[in-house]
C-alpha atoms as a PDB file:
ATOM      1  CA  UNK A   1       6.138 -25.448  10.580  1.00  0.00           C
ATOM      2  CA  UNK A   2       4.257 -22.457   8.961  1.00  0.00           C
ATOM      3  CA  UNK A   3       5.458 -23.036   5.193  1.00  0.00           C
ATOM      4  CA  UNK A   4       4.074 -27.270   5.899  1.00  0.00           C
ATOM      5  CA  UNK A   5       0.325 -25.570   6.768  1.00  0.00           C
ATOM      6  CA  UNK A   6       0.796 -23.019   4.424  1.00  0.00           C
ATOM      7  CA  UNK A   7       0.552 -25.890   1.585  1.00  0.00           C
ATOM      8  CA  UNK A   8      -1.579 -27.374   2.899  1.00  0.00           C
ATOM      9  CA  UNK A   9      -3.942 -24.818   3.018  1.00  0.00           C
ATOM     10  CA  UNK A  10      -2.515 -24.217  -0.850  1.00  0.00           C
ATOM     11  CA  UNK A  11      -3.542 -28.349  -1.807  1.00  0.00           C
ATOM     12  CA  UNK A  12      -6.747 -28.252   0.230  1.00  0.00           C
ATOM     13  CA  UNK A  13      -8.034 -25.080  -1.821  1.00  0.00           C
ATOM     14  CA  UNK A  14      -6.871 -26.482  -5.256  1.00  0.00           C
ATOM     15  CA  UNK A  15      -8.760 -29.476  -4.284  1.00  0.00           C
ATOM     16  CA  UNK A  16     -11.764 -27.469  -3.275  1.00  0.00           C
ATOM     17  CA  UNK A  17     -11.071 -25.516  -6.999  1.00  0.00           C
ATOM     18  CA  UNK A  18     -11.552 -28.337  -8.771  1.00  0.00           C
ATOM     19  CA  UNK A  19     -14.948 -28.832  -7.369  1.00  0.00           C
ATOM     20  CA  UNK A  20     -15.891 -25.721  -8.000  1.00  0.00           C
ATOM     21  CA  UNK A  21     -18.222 -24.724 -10.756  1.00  0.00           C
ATOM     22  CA  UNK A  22     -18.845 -21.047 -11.916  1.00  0.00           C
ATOM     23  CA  UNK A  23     -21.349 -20.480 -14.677  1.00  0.00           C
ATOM     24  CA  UNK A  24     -22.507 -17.073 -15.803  1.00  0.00           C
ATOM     25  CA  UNK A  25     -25.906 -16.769 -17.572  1.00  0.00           C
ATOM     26  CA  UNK A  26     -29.760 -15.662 -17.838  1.00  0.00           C
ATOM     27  CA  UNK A  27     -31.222 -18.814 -16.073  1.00  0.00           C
ATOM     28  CA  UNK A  28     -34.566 -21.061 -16.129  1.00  0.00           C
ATOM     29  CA  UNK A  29     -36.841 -19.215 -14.063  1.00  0.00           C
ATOM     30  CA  UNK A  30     -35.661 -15.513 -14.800  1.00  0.00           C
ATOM     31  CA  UNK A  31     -39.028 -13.318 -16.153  1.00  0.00           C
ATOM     32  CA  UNK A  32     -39.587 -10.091 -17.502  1.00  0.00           C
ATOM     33  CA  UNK A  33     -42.134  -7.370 -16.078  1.00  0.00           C
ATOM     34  CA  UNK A  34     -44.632  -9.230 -18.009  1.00  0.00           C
ATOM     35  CA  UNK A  35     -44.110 -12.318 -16.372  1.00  0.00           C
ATOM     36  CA  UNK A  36     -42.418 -14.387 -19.755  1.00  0.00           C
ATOM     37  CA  UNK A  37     -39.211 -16.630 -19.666  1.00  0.00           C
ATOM     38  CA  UNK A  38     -36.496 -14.381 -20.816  1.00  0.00           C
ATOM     39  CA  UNK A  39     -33.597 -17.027 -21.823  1.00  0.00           C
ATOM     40  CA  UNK A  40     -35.977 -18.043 -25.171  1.00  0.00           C
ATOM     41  CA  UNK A  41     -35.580 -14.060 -25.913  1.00  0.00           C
ATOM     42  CA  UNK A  42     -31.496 -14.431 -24.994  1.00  0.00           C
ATOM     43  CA  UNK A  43     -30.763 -17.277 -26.979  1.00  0.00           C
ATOM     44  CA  UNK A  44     -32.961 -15.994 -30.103  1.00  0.00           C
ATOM     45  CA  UNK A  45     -30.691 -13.062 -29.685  1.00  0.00           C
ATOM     46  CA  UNK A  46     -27.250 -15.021 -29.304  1.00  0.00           C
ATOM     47  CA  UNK A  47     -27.864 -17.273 -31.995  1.00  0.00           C
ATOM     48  CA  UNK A  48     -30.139 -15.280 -34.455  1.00  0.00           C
ATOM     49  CA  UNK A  49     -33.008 -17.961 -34.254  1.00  0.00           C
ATOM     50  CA  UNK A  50     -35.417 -16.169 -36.235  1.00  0.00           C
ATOM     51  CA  UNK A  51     -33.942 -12.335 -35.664  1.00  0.00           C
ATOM     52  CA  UNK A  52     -30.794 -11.152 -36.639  1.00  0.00           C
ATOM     53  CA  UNK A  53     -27.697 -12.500 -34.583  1.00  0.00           C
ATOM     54  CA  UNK A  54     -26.450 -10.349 -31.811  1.00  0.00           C
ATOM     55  CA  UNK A  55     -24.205 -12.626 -29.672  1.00  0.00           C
ATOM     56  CA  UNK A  56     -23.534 -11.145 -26.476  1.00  0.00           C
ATOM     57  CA  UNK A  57     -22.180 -14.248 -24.427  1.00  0.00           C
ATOM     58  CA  UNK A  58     -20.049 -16.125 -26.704  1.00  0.00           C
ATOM     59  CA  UNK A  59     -18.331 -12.936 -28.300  1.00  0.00           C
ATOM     60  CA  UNK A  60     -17.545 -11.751 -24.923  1.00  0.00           C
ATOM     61  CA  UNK A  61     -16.257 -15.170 -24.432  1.00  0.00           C
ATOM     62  CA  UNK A  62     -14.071 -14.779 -26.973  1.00  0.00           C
ATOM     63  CA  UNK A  63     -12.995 -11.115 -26.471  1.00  0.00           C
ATOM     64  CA  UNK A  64     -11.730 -11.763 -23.164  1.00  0.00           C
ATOM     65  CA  UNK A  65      -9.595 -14.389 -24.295  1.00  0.00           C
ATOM     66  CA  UNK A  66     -12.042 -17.083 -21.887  1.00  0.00           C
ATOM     67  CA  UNK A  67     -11.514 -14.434 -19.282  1.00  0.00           C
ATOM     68  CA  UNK A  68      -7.857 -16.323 -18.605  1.00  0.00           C
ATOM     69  CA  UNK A  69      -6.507 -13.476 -16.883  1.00  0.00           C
ATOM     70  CA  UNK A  70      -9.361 -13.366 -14.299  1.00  0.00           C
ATOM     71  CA  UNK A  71      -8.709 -17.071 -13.849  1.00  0.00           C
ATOM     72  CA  UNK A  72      -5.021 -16.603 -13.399  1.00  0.00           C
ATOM     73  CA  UNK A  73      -6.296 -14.102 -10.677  1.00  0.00           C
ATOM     74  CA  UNK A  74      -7.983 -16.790  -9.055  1.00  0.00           C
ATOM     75  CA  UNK A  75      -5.335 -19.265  -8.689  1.00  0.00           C
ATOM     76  CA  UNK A  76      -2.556 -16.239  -7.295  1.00  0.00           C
ATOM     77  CA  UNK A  77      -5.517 -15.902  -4.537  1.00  0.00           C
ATOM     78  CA  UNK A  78      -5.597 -19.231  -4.162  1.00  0.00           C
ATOM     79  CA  UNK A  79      -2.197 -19.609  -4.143  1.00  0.00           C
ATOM     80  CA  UNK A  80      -1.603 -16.602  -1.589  1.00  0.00           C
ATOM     81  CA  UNK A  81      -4.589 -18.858   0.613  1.00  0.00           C
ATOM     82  CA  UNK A  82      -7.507 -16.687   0.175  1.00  0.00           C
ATOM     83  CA  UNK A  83     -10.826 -18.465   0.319  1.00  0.00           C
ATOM     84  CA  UNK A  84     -12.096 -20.135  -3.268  1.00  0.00           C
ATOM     85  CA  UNK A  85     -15.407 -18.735  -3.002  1.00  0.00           C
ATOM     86  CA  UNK A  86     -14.086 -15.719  -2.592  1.00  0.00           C
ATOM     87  CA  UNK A  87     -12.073 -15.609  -5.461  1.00  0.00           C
ATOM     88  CA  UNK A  88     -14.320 -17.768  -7.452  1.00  0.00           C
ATOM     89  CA  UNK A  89     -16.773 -14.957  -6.843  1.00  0.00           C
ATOM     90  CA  UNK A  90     -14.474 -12.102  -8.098  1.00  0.00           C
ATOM     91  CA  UNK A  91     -14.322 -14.141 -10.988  1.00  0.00           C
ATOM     92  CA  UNK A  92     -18.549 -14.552 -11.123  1.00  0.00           C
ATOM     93  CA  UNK A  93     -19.120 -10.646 -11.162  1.00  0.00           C
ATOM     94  CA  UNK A  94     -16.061  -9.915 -13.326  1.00  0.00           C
ATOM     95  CA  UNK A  95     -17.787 -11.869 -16.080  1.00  0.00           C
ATOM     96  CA  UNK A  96     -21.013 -10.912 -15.289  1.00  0.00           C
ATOM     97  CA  UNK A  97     -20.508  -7.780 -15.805  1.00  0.00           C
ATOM     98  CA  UNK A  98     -18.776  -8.035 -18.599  1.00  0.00           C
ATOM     99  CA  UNK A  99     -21.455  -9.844 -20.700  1.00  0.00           C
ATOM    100  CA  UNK A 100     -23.881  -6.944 -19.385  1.00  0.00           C
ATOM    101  CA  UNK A 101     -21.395  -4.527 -20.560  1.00  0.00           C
ATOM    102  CA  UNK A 102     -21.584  -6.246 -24.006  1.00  0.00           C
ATOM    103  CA  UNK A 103     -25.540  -5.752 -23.793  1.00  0.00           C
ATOM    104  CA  UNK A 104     -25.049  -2.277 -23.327  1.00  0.00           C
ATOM    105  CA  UNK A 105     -23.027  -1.616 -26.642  1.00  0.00           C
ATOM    106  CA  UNK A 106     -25.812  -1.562 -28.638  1.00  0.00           C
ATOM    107  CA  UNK A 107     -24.558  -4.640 -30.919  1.00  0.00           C
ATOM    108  CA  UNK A 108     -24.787  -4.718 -34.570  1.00  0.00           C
ATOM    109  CA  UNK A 109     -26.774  -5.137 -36.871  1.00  0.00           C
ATOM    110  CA  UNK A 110     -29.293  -1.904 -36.137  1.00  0.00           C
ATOM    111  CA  UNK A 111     -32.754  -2.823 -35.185  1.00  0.00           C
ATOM    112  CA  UNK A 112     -35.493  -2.807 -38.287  1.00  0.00           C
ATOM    113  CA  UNK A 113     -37.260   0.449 -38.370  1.00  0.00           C
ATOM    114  CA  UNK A 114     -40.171  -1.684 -37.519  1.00  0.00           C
ATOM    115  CA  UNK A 115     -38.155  -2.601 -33.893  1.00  0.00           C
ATOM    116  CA  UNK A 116     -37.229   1.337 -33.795  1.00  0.00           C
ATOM    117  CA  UNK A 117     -40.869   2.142 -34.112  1.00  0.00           C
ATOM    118  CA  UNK A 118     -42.354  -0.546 -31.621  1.00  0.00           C
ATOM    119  CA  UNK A 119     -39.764   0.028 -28.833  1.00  0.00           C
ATOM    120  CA  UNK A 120     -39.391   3.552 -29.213  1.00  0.00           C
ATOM    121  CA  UNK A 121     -35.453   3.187 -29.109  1.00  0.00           C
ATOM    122  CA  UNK A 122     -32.791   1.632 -31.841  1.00  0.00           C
ATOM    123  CA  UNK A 123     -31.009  -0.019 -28.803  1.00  0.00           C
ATOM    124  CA  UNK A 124     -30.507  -2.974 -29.872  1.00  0.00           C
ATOM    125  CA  UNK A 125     -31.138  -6.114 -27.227  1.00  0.00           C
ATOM    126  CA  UNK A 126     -32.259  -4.012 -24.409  1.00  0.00           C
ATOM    127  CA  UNK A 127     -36.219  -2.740 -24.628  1.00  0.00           C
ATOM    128  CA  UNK A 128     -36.895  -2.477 -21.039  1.00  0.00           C
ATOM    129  CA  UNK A 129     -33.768  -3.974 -19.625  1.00  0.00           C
ATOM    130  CA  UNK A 130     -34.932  -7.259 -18.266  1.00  0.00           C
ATOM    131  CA  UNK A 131     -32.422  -9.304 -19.941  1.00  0.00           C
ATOM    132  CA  UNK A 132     -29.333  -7.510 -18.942  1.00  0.00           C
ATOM    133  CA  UNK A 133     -30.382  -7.583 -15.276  1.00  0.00           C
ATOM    134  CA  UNK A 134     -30.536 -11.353 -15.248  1.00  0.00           C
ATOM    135  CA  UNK A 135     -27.734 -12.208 -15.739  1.00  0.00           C
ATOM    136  CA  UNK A 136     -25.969 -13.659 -12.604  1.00  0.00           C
ATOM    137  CA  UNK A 137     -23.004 -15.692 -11.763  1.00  0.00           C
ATOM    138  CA  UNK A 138     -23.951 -19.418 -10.215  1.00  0.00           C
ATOM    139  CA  UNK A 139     -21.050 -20.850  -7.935  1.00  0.00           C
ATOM    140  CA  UNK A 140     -21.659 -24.585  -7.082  1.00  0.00           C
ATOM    141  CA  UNK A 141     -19.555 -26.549  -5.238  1.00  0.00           C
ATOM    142  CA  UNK A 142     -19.644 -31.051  -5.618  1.00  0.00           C
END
């Protein structure tokens, strides 16, 4: 019967689910034109280690409620028995680009005149850009 492989295709991909991982981030390994780590730079930035705090992860985190209603989007596709890396995937580039929207916003406080002077722009977290272009969605499956 249809509706019997229907669920079963429902239990197989909730099973699947819960083996998936999605994480969203600047990884180990990402460098800057220069050739230097650039998750130090991010997590100075997120946590104001030594420069003023400009969270762009965890406040986006927050703002998008811990992007629930993309993760109710992935269980209807699930539900409706469309592939979980698929939908796991939506998920990936909805919160990626989300953070690198946050980058973009120019986040309070305003860079030191000093910063203004040296980078020759009072956008604050992006100088050349390197930081908002690494971050990228990981989807691992165990």
């Amino acid at each position: 019967f249809p509706v019997t492989i229907w669920f079963s295709k429902i239990i197989e991909n909730l099973e699947k689910l819960a083996r998936t991982e999605l994480t969203v981030g600047i990884f180990e390994g990402s460098l800057n034109k220069d050739g230097e780590e650039i998750a130090p730079y991010a997590i100075r930035n997120e946590f104001g280690f030594g420069v003023p705090q400009r969270s762009f992860m965890r406040s986006t985190y927050e703002e998008k409620n811990g992007w629930k209603k993309g993760i109710e989007e992935v269980y209807d596709k699930i539900m409706n028995c469309d592939s979980v890396g698929s939908a796991v995937g939506i998920l990936g580039e909805i919160v990626t680009n989300d953070i690198k929207e946050k980058i973009s916003n120019n986040i309070p406080p305003p860079n030191s005149p000093a910063t203004v002077y040296k980078k020759g722009s009072s956008r604050t977290l992006i100088d050349t850009g390197a930081m908002r272009q690494s971050v990228r969605p990981v989807i691992t499956t165990r």
